[in-house]
N, C-alpha and C. Protein backbone atom coordinates (compact mmCIF):
# COMPACT_ATOMS: atom_id res chain seq x y z
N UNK A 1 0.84 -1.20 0.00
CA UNK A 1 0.00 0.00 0.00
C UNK A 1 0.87 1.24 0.00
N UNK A 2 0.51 2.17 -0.94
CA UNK A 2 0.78 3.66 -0.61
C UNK A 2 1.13 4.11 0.73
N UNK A 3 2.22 4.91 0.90
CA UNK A 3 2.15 5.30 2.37
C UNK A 3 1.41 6.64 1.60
N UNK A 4 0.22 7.34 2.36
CA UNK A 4 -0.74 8.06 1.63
C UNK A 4 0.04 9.45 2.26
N UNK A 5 0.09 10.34 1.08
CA UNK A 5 -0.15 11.59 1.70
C UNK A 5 -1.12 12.42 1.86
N UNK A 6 -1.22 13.51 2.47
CA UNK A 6 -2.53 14.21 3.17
C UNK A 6 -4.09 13.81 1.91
N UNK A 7 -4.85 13.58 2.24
CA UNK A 7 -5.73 13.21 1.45
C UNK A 7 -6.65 14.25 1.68
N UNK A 8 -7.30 14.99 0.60
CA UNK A 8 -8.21 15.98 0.95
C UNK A 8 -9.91 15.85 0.17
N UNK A 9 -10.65 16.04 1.48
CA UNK A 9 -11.87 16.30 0.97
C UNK A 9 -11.93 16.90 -0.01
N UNK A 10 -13.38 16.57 -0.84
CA UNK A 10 -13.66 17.02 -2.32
C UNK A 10 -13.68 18.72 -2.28
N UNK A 11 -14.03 18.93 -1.44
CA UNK A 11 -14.70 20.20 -1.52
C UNK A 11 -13.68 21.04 -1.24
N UNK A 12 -12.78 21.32 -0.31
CA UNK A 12 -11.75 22.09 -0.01
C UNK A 12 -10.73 21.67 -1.29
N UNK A 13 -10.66 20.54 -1.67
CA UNK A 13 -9.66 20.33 -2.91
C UNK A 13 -9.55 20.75 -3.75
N UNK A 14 -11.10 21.16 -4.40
CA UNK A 14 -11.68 22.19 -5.49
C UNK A 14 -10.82 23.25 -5.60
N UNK A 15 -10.85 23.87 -4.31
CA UNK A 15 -10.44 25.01 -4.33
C UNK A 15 -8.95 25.10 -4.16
N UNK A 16 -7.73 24.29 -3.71
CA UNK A 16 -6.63 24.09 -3.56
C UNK A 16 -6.11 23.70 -4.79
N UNK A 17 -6.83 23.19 -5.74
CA UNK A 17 -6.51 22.36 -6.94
C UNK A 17 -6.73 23.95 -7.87
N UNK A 18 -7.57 24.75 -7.82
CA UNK A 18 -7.84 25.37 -8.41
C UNK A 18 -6.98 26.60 -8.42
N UNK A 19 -6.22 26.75 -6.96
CA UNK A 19 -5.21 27.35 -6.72
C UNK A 19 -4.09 27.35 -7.53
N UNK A 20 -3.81 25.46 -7.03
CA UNK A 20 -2.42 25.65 -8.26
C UNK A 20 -2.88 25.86 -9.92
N UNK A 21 -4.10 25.42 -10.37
CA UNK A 21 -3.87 26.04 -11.48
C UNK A 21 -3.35 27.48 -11.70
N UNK A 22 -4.34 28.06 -11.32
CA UNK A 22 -3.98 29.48 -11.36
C UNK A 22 -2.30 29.90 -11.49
N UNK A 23 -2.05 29.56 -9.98
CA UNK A 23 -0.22 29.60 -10.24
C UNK A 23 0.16 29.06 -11.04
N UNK A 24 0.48 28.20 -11.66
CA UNK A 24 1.40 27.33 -12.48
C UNK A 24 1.34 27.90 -13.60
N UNK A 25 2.42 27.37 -14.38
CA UNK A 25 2.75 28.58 -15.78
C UNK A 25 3.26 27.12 -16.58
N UNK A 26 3.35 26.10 -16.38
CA UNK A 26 3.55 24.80 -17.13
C UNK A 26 2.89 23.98 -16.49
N UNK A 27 1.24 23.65 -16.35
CA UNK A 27 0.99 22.80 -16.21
C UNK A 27 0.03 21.74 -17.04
N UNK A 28 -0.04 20.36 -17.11
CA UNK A 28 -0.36 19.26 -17.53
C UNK A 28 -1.55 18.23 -17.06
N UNK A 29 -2.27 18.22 -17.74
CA UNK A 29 -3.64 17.04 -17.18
C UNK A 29 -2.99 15.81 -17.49
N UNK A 30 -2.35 14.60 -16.60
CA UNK A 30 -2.54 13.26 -17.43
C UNK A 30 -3.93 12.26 -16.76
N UNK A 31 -4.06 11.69 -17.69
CA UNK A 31 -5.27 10.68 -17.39
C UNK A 31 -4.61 8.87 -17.75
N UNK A 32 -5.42 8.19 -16.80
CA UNK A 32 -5.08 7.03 -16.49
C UNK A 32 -6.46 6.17 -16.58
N UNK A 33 -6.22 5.31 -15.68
CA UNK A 33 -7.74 4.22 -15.80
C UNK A 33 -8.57 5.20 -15.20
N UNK A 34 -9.63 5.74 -16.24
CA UNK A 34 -10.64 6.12 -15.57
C UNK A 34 -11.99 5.41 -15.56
N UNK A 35 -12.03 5.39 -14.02
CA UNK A 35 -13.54 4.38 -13.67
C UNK A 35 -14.71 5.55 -13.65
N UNK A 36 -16.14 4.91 -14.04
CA UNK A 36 -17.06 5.60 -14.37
C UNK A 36 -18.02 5.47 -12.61
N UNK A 37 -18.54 5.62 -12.36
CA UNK A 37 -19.97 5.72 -11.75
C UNK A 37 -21.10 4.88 -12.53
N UNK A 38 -21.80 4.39 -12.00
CA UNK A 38 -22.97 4.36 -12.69
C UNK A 38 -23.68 5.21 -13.40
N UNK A 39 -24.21 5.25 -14.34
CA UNK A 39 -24.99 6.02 -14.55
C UNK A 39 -24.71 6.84 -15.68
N UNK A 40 -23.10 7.31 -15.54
CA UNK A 40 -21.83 8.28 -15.64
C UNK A 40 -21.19 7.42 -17.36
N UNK A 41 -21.06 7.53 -18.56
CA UNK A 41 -20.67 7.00 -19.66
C UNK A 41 -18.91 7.55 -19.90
N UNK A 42 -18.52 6.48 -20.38
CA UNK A 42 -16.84 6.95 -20.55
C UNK A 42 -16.48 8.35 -21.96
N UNK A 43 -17.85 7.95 -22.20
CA UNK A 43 -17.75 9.46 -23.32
C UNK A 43 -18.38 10.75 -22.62
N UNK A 44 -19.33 10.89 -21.57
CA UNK A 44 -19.50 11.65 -20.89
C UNK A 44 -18.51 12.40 -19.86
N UNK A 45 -17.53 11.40 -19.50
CA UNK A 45 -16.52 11.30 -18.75
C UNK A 45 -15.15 12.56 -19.21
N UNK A 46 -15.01 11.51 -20.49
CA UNK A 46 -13.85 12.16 -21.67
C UNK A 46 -14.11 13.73 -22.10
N UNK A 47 -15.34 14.11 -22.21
CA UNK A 47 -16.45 15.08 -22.44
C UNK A 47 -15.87 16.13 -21.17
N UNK A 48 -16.41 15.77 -20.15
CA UNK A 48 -16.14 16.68 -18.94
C UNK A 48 -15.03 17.51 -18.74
N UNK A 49 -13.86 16.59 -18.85
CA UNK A 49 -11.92 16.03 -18.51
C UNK A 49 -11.53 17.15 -19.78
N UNK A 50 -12.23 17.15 -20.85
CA UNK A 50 -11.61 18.07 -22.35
C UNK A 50 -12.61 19.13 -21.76
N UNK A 51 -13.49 19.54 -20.91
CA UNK A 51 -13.71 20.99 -21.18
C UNK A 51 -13.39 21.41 -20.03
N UNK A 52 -12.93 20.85 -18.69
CA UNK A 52 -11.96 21.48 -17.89
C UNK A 52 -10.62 21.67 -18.50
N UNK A 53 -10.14 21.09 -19.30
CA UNK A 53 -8.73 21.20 -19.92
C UNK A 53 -8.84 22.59 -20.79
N UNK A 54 -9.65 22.51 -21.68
CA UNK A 54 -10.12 23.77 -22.58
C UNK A 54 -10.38 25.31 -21.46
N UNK A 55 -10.76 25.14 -20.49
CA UNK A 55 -11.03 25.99 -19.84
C UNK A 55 -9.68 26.70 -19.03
N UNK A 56 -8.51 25.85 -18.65
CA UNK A 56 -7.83 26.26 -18.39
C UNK A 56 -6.46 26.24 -18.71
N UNK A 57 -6.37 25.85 -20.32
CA UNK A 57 -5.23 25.96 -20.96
C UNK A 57 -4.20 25.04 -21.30
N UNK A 58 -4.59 23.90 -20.41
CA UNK A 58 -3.92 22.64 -20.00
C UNK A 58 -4.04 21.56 -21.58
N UNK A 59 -2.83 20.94 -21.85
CA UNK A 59 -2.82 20.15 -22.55
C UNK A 59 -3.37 18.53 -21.86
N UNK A 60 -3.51 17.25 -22.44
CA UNK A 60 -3.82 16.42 -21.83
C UNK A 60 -2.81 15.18 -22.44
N UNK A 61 -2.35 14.24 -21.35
CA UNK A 61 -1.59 13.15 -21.90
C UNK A 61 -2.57 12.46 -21.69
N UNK A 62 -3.31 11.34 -22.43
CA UNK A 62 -4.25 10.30 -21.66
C UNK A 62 -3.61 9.10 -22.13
N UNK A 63 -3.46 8.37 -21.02
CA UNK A 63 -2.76 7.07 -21.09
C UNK A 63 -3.90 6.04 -22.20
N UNK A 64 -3.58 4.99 -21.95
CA UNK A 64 -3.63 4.15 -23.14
C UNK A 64 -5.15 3.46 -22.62
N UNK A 65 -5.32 3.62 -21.05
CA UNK A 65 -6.61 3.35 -20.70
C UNK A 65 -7.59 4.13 -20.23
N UNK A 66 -7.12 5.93 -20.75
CA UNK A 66 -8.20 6.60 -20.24
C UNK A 66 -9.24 6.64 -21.63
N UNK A 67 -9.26 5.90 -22.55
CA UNK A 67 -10.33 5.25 -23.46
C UNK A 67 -11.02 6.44 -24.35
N UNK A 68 -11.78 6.99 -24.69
CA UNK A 68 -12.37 8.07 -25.67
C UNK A 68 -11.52 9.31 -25.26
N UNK A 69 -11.24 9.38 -24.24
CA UNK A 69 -10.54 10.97 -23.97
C UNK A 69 -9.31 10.88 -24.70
N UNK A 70 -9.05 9.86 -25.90
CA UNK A 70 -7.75 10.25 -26.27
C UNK A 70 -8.20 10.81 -27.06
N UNK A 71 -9.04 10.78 -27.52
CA UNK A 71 -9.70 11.89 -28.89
C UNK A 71 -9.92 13.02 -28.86
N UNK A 72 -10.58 13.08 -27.83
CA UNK A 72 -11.18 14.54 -26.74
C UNK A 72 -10.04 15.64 -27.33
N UNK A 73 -10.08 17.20 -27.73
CA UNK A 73 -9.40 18.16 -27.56
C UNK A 73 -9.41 18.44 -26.08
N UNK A 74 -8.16 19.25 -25.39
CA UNK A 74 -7.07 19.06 -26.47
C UNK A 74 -5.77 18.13 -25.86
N UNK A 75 -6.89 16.67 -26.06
CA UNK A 75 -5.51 15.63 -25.69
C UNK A 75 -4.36 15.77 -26.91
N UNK A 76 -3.30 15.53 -26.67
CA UNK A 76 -1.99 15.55 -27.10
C UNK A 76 -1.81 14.29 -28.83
N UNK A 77 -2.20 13.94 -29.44
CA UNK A 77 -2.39 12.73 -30.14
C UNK A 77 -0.69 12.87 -30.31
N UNK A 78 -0.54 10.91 -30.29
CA UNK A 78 0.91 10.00 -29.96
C UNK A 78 1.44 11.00 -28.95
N UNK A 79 0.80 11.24 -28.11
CA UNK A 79 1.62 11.45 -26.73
C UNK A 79 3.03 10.66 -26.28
N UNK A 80 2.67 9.39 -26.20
CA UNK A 80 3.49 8.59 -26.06
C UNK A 80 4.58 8.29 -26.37
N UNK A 81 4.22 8.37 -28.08
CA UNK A 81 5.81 8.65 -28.73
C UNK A 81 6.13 9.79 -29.06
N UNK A 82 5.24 11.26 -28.85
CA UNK A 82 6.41 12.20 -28.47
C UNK A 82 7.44 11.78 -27.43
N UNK A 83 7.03 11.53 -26.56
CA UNK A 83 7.72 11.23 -25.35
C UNK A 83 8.98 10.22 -25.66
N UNK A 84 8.71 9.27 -26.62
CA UNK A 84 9.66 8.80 -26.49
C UNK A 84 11.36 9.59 -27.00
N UNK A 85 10.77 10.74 -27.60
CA UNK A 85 11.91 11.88 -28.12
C UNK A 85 12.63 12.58 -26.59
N UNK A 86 13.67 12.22 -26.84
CA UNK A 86 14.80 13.51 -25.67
C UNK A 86 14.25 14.25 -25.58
N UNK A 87 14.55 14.98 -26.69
CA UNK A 87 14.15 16.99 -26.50
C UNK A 87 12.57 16.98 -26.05
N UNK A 88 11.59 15.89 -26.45
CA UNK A 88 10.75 16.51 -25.91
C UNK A 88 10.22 15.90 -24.68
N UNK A 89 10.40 14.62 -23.82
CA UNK A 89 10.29 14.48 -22.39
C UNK A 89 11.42 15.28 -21.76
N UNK A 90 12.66 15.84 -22.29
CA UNK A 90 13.49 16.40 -21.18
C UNK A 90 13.02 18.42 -21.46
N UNK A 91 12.62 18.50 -22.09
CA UNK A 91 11.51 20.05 -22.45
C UNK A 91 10.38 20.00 -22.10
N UNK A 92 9.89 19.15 -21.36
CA UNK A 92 8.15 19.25 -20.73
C UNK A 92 8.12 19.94 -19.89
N UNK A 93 9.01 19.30 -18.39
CA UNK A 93 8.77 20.16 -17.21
C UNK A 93 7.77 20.76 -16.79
N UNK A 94 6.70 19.91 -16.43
CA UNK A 94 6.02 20.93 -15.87
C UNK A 94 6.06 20.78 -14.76
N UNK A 95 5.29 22.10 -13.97
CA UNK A 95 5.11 22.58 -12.57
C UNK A 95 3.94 22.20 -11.90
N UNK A 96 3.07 21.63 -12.29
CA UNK A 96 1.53 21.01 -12.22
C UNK A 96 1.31 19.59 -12.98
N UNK A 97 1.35 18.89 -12.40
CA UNK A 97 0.89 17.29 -13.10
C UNK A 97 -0.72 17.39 -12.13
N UNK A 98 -2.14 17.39 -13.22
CA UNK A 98 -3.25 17.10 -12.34
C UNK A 98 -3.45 15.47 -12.97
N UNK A 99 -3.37 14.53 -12.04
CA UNK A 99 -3.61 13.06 -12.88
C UNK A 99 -4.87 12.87 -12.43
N UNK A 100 -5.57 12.55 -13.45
CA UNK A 100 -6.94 12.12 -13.00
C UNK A 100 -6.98 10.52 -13.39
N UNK A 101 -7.19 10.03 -12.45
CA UNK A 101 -7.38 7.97 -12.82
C UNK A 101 -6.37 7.63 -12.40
N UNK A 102 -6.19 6.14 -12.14
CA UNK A 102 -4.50 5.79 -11.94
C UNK A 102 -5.39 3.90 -12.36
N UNK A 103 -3.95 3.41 -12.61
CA UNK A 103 -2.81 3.58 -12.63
C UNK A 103 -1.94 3.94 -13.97
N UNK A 104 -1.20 4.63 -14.38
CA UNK A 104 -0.55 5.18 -15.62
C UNK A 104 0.14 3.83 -16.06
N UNK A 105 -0.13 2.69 -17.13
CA UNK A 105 0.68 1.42 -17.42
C UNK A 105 1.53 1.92 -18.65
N UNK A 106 2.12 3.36 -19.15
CA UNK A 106 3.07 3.46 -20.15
C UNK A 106 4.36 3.41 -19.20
N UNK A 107 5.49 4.11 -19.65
CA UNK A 107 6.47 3.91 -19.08
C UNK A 107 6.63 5.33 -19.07
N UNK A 108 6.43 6.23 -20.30
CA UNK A 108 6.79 7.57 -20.62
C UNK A 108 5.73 8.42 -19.59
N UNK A 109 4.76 8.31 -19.89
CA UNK A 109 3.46 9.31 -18.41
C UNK A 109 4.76 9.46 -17.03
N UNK A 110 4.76 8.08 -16.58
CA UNK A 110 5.27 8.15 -15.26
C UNK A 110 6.51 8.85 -15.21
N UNK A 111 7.82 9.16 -16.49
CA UNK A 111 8.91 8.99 -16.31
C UNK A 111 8.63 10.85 -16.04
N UNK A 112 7.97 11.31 -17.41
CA UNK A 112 7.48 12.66 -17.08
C UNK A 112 7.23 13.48 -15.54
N UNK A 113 6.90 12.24 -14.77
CA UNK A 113 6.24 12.52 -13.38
C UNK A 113 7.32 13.12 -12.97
N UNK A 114 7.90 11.44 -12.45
CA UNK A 114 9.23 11.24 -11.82
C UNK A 114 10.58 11.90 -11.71
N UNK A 115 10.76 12.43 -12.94
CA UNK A 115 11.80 13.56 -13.21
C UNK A 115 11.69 14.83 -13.40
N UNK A 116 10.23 15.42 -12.70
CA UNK A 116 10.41 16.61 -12.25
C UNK A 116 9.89 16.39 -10.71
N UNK A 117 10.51 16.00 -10.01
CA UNK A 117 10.16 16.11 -8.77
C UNK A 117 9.50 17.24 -8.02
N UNK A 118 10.15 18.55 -8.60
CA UNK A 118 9.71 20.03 -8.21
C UNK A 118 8.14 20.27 -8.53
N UNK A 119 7.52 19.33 -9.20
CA UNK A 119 6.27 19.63 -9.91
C UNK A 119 5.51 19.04 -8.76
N UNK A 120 4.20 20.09 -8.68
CA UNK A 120 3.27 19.56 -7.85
C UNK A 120 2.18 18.11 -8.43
N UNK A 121 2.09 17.39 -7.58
CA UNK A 121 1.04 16.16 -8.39
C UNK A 121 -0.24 15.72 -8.40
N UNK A 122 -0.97 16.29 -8.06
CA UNK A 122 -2.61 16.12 -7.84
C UNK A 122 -3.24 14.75 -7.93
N UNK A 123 -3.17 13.92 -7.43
CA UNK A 123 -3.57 12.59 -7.67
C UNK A 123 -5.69 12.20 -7.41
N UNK A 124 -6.30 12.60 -8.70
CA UNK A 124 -7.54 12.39 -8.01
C UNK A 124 -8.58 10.90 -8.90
N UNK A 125 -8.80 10.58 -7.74
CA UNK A 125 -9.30 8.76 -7.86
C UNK A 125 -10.21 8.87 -6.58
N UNK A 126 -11.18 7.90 -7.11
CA UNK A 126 -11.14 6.77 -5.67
C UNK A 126 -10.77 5.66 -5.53
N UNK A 127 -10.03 6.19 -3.97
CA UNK A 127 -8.84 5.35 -4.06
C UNK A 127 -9.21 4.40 -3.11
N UNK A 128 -9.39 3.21 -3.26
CA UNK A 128 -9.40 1.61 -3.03
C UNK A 128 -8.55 0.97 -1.61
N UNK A 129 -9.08 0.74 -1.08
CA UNK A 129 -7.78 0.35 0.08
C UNK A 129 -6.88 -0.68 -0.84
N UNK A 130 -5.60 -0.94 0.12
CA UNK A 130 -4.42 -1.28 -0.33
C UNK A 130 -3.91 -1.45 -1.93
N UNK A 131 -4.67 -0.19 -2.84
CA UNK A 131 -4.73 -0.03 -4.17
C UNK A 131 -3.16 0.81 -4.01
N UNK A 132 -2.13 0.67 -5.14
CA UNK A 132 -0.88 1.08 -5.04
C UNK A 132 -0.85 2.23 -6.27
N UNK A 133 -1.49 3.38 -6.09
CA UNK A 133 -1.78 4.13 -7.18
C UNK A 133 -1.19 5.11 -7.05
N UNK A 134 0.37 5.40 -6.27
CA UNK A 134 1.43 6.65 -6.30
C UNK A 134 2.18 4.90 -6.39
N UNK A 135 2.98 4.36 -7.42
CA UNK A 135 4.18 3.68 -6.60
C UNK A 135 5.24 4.70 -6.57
N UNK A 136 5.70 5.57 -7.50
CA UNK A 136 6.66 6.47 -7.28
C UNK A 136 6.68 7.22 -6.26
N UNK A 137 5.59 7.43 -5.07
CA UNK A 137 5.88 8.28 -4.12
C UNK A 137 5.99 9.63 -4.42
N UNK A 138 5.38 10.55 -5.50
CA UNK A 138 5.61 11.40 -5.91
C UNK A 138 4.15 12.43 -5.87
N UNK A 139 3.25 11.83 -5.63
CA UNK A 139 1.84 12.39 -5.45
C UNK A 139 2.23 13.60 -4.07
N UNK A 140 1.67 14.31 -4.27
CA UNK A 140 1.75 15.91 -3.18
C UNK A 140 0.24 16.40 -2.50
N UNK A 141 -1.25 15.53 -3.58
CA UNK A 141 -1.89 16.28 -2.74
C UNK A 141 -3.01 14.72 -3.25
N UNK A 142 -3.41 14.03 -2.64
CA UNK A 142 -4.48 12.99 -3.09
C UNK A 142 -6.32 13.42 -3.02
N UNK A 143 -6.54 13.11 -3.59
CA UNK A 143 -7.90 13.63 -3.53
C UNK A 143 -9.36 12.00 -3.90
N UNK A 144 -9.54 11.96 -2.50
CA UNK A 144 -10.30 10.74 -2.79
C UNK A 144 -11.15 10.86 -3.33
N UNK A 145 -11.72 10.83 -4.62
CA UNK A 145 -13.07 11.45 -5.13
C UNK A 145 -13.36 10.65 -6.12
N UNK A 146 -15.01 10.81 -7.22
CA UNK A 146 -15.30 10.76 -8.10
C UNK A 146 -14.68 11.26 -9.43
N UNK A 147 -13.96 10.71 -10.03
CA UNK A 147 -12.78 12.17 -11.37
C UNK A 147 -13.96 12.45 -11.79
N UNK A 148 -15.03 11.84 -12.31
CA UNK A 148 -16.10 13.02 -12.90
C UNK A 148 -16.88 14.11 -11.82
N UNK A 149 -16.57 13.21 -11.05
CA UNK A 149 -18.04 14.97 -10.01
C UNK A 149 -17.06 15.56 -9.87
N UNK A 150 -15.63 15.41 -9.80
CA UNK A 150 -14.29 16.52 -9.07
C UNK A 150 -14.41 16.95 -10.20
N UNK A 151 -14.21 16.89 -11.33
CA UNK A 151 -13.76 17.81 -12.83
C UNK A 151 -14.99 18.80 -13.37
N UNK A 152 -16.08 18.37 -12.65
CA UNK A 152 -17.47 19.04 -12.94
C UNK A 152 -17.46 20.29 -11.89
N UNK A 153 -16.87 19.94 -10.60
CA UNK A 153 -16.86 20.88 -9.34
C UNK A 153 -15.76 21.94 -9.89
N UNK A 154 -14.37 21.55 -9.78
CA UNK A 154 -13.52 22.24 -10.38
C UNK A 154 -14.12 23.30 -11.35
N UNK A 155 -14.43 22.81 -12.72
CA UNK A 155 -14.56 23.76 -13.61
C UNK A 155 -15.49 24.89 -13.35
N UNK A 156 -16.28 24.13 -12.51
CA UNK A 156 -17.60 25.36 -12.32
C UNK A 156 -16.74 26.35 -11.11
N UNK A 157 -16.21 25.91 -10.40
CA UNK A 157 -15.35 26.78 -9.75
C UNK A 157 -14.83 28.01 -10.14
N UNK A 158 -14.28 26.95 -11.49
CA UNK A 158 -12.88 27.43 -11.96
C UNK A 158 -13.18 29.06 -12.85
N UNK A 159 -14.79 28.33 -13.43
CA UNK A 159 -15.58 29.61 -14.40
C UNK A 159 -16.53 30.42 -13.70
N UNK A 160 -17.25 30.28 -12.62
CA UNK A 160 -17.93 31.17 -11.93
C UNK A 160 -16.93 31.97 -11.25
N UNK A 161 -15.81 31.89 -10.83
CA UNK A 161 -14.70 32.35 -10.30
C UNK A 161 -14.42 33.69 -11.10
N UNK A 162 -14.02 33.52 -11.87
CA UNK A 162 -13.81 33.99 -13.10
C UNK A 162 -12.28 34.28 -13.42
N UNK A 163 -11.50 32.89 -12.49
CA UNK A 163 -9.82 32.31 -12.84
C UNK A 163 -9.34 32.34 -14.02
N UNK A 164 -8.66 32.75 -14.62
CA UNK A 164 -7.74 33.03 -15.22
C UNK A 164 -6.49 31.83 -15.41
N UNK A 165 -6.18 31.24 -16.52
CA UNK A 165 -5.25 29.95 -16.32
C UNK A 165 -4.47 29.33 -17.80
N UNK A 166 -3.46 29.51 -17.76
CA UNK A 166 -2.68 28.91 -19.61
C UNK A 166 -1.74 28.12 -19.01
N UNK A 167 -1.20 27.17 -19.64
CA UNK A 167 -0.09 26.55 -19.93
C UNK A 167 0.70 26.53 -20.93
N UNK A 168 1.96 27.05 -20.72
CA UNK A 168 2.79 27.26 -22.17
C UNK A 168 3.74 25.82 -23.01
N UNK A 169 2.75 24.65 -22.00
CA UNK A 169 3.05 23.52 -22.61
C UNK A 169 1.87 23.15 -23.81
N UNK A 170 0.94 23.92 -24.02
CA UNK A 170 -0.19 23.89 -24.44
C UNK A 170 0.38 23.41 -26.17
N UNK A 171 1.28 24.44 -26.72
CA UNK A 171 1.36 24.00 -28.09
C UNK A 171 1.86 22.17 -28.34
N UNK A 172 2.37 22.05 -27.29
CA UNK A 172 2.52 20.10 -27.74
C UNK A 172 1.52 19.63 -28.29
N UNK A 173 0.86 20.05 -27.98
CA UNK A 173 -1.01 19.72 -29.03
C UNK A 173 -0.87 19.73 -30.39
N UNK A 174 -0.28 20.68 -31.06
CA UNK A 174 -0.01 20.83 -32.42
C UNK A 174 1.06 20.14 -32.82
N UNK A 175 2.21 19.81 -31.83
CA UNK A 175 3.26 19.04 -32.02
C UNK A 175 2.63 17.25 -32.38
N UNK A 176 1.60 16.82 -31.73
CA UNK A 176 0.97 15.82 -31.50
C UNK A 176 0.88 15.73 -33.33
N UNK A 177 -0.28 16.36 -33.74
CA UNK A 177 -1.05 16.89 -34.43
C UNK A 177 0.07 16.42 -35.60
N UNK A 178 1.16 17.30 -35.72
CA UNK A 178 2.06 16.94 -36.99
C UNK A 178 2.59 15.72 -36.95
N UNK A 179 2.98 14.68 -35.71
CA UNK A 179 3.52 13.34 -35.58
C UNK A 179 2.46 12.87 -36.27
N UNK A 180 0.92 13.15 -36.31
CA UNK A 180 0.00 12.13 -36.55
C UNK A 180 -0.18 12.07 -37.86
N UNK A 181 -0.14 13.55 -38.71
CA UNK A 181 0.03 13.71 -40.04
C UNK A 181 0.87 12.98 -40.94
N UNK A 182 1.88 12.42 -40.31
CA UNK A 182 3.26 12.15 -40.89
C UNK A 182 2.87 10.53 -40.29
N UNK A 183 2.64 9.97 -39.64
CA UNK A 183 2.03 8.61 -38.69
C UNK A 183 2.25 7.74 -39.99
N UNK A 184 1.07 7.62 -41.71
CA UNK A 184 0.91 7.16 -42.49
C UNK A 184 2.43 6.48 -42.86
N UNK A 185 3.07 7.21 -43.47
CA UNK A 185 4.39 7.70 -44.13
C UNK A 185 5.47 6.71 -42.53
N UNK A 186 5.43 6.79 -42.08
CA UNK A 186 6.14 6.47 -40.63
C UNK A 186 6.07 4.50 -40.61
N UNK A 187 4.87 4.55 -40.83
CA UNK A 187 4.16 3.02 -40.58
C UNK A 187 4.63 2.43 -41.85
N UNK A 188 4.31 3.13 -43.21
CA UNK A 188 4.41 2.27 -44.31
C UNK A 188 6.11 2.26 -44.49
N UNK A 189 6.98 3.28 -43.75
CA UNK A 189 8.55 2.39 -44.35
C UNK A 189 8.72 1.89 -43.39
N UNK A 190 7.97 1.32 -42.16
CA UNK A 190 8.56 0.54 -41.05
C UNK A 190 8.32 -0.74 -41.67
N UNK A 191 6.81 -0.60 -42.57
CA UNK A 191 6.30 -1.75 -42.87
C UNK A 191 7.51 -2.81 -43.98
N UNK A 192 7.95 -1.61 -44.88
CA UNK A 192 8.34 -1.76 -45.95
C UNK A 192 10.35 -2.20 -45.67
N UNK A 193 10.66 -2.01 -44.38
CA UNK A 193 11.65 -2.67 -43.61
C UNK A 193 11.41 -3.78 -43.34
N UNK A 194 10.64 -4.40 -42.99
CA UNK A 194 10.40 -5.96 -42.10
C UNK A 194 10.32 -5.64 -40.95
N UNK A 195 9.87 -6.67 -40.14
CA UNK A 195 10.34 -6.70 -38.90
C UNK A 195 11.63 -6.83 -38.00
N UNK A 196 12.55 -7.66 -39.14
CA UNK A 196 14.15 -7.74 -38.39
C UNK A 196 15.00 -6.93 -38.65
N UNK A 197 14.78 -5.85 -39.64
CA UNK A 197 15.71 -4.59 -40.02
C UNK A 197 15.50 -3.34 -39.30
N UNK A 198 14.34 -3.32 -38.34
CA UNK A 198 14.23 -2.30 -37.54
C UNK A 198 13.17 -1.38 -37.77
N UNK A 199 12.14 -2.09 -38.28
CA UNK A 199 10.53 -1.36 -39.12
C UNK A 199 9.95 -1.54 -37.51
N UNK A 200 10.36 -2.05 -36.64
CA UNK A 200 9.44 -1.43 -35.21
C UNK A 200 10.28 -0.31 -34.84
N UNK A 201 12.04 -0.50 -34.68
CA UNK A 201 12.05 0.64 -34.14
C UNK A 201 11.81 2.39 -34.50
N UNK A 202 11.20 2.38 -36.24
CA UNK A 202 11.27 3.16 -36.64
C UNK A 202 9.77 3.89 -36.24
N UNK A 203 8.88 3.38 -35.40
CA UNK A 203 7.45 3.60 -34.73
C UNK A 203 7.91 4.41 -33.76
N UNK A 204 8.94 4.34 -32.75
CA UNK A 204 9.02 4.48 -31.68
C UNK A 204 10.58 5.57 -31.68
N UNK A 205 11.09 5.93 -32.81
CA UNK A 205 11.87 7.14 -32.88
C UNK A 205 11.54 8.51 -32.72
């Protein structure tokens, strides 16, 4: 189990979470397994997660199981293998990681985490007893909650407020955007390598 840090009610979190947006000048939404509610649809979900993101400037990494929200604006498209580029996991840095869902199963989400230690980490789930959903130990503020009623509370916060909020990691979106353009072209000379000449590693350059 997590040794947990301070875990905060929904309601005061709103507003602490909403804080660091405000401050932060590089910050990042990633998304992980997100569990629904009853009632609650994973496209309704994805829906919510992209117009708190839109609202406050934030780009989105969504892992490989936060499911329709990879589509959602303005998730990052091939997040992943940007990441797998130097210049651009060691140029992310941000100062705000808000993760909504856990657990992150890429390798690149977490490494992002992990190597900015200075970055605050918002970890919001409900969180499961002896569920291991910080293993890095790097989470700063946990928030036991619903990710959809927290991202619904937040935003309305965030816009009746009338907060103010960008991230100047925001253009990776368009960076996404041109990997995906070029994706076609990428696949067909990996294809056109084989598999033993290095047509996978040319996916993942």
């Amino acid at each position: 189990q997590d040794s947990h840090n301070p875990v905060a009610t929904s309601e005061l979190a709103v507003m602490e979470v909403a804080d660091l947006i405000v401050r932060s000048r590089r910050g990042i939404i990633v998304a992980g397994n997100l569990r629904t509610r009853p009632g609650t649809s994973p496209e309704t979900l994805a829906s919510a997660i992209s117009h708190l993101a839109q609202s406050v400037g934030f780009p989105i990494f969504a892992g490989v199981q936060s499911g329709p929200l990879r589509a959602e604006i303005p998730a990052i498209p091939y997040a992943e293998h940007l990441l797998k580029n130097r210049l651009v996991s060691d140029g992310v840095r941000p100062d705000l990681v808000l993760q909504l869902g856990a657990p992150l199963v890429s390798t690149e989400l977490p490494a992002v985490i992990k190597n900015n230690p200075d970055a605050r980490h918002v970890l919001v789930q409900d969180l499961y007893p002896h569920e291991r959903a910080d293993p890095d130990q790097t989470v700063t503020l946990r928030v036991n909650s619903d990710v959809g009623s927290f991202v619904r509370d937040l935003t309305d916060h965030i816009e009746m407020s009338g907060m103010s909020a960008s991230s100047e990691l925001a253009p990776l979106v368009y960076l996404g955007r041109e990997l995906g353009a070029g994706m076609p072209s990428i696949i067909s000379e990996a294809s056109s390598r084989g598999g033993e000449d290095g047509g996978e590693d040319a996916l993942t350059e």
